[in-house]
C-alpha atoms as a PDB file:
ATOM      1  CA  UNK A   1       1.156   1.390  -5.110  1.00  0.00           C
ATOM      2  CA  UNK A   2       0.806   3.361  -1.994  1.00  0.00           C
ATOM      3  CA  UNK A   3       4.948   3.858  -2.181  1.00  0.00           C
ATOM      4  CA  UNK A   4       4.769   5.313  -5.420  1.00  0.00           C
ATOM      5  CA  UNK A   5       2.000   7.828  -4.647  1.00  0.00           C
ATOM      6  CA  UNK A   6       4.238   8.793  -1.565  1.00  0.00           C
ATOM      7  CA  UNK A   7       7.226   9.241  -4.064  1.00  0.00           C
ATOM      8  CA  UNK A   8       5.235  11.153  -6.504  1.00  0.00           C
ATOM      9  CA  UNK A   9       4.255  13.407  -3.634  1.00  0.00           C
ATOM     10  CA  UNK A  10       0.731  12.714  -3.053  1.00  0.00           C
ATOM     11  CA  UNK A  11       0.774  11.887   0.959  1.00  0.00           C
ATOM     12  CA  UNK A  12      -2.768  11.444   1.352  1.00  0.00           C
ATOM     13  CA  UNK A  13      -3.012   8.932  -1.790  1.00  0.00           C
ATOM     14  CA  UNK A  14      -0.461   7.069  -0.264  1.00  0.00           C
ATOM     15  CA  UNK A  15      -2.248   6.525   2.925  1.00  0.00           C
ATOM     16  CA  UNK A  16      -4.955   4.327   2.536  1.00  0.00           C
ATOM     17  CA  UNK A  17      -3.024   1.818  -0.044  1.00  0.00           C
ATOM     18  CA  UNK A  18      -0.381   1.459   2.762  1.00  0.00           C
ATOM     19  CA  UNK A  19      -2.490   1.001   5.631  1.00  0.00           C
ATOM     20  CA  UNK A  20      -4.533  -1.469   3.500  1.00  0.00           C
ATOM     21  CA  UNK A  21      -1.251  -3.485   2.809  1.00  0.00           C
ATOM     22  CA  UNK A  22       0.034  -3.352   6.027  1.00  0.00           C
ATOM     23  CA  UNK A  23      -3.576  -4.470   7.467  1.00  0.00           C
ATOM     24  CA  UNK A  24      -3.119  -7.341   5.001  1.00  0.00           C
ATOM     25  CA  UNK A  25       0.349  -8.424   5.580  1.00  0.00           C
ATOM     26  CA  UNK A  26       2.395  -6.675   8.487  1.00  0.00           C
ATOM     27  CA  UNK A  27       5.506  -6.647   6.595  1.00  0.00           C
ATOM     28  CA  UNK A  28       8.841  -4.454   8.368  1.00  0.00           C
ATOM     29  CA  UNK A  29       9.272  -2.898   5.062  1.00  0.00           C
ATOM     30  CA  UNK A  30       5.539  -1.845   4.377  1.00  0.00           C
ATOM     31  CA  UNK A  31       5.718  -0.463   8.451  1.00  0.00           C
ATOM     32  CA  UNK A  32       8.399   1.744   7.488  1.00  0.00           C
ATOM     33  CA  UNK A  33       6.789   2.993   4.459  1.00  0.00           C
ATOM     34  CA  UNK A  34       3.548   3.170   5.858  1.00  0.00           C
ATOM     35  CA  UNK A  35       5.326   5.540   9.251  1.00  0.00           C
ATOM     36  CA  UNK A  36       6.893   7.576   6.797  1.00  0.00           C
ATOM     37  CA  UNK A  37       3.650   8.524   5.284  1.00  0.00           C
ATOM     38  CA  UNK A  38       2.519   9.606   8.654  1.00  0.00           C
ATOM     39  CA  UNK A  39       5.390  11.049   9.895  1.00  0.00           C
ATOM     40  CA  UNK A  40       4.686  13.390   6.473  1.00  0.00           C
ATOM     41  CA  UNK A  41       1.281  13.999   7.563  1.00  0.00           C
ATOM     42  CA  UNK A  42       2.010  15.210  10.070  1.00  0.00           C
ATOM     43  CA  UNK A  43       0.553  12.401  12.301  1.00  0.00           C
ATOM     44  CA  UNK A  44       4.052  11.572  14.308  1.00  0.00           C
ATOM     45  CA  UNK A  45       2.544   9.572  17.615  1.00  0.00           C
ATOM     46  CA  UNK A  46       1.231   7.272  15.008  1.00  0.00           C
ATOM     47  CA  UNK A  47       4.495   6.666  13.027  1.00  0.00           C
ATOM     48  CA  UNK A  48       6.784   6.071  15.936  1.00  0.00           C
ATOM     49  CA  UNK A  49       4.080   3.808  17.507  1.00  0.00           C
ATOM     50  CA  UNK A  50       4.211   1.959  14.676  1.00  0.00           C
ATOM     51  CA  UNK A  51       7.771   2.223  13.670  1.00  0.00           C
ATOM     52  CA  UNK A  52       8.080   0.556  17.362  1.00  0.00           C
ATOM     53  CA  UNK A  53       5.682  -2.167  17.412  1.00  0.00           C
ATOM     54  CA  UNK A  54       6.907  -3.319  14.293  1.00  0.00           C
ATOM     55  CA  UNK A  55      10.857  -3.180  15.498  1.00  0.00           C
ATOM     56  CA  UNK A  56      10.057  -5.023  18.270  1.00  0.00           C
ATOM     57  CA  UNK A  57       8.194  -8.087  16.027  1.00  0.00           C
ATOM     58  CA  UNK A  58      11.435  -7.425  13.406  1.00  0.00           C
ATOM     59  CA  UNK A  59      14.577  -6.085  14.960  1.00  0.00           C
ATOM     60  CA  UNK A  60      16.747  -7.544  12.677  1.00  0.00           C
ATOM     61  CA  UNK A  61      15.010  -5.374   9.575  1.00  0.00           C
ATOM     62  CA  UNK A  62      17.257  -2.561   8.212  1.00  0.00           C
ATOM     63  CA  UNK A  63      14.858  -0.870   6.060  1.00  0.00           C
ATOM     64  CA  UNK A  64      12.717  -0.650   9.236  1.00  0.00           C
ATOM     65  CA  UNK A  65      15.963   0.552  11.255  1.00  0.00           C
ATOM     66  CA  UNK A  66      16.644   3.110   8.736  1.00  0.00           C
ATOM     67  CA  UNK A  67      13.453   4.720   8.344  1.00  0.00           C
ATOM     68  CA  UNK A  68      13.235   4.787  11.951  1.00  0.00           C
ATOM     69  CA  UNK A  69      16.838   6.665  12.437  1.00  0.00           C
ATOM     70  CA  UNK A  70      15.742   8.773   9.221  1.00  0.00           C
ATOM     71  CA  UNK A  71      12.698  10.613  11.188  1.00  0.00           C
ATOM     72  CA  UNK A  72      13.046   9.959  14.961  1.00  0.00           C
ATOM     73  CA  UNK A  73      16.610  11.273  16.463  1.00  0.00           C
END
């Protein structure tokens, strides 16, 4: 759910689903969504920290790898 607030533009929707997800189940995919939000928001030490921690539990994970080459050069 928090994905599709993000799409539909509403960043600060999106927030609390996401972090409540990735709380729940620290999934690569839900880590990229979830920095992505708060990269948007503005909040960028907190993306890339997570972006990180979670590459280093799943380096193999593209949709991780992409988000992370997306937003952090």
């Amino acid at each position: 759910m928090g994905w599709v607030l993000y799409r539909k533009g509403d960043l600060q929707g999106a927030l609390a689903p996401l972090q409540r997800a990735y709380g729940m189940r620290p999934d690569p995919e839900i880590a990229a969504h979830l920095g992505e939000v708060l990269w948007s928001l503005g909040k960028r030490d907190d993306a890339q920290k997570l972006w990180l921690d979670a590459a280093r539990a799943n380096p193999q994970n593209e949709v991780l790898a992409n988000a992370i080459k997306k937003f952090i050069p």
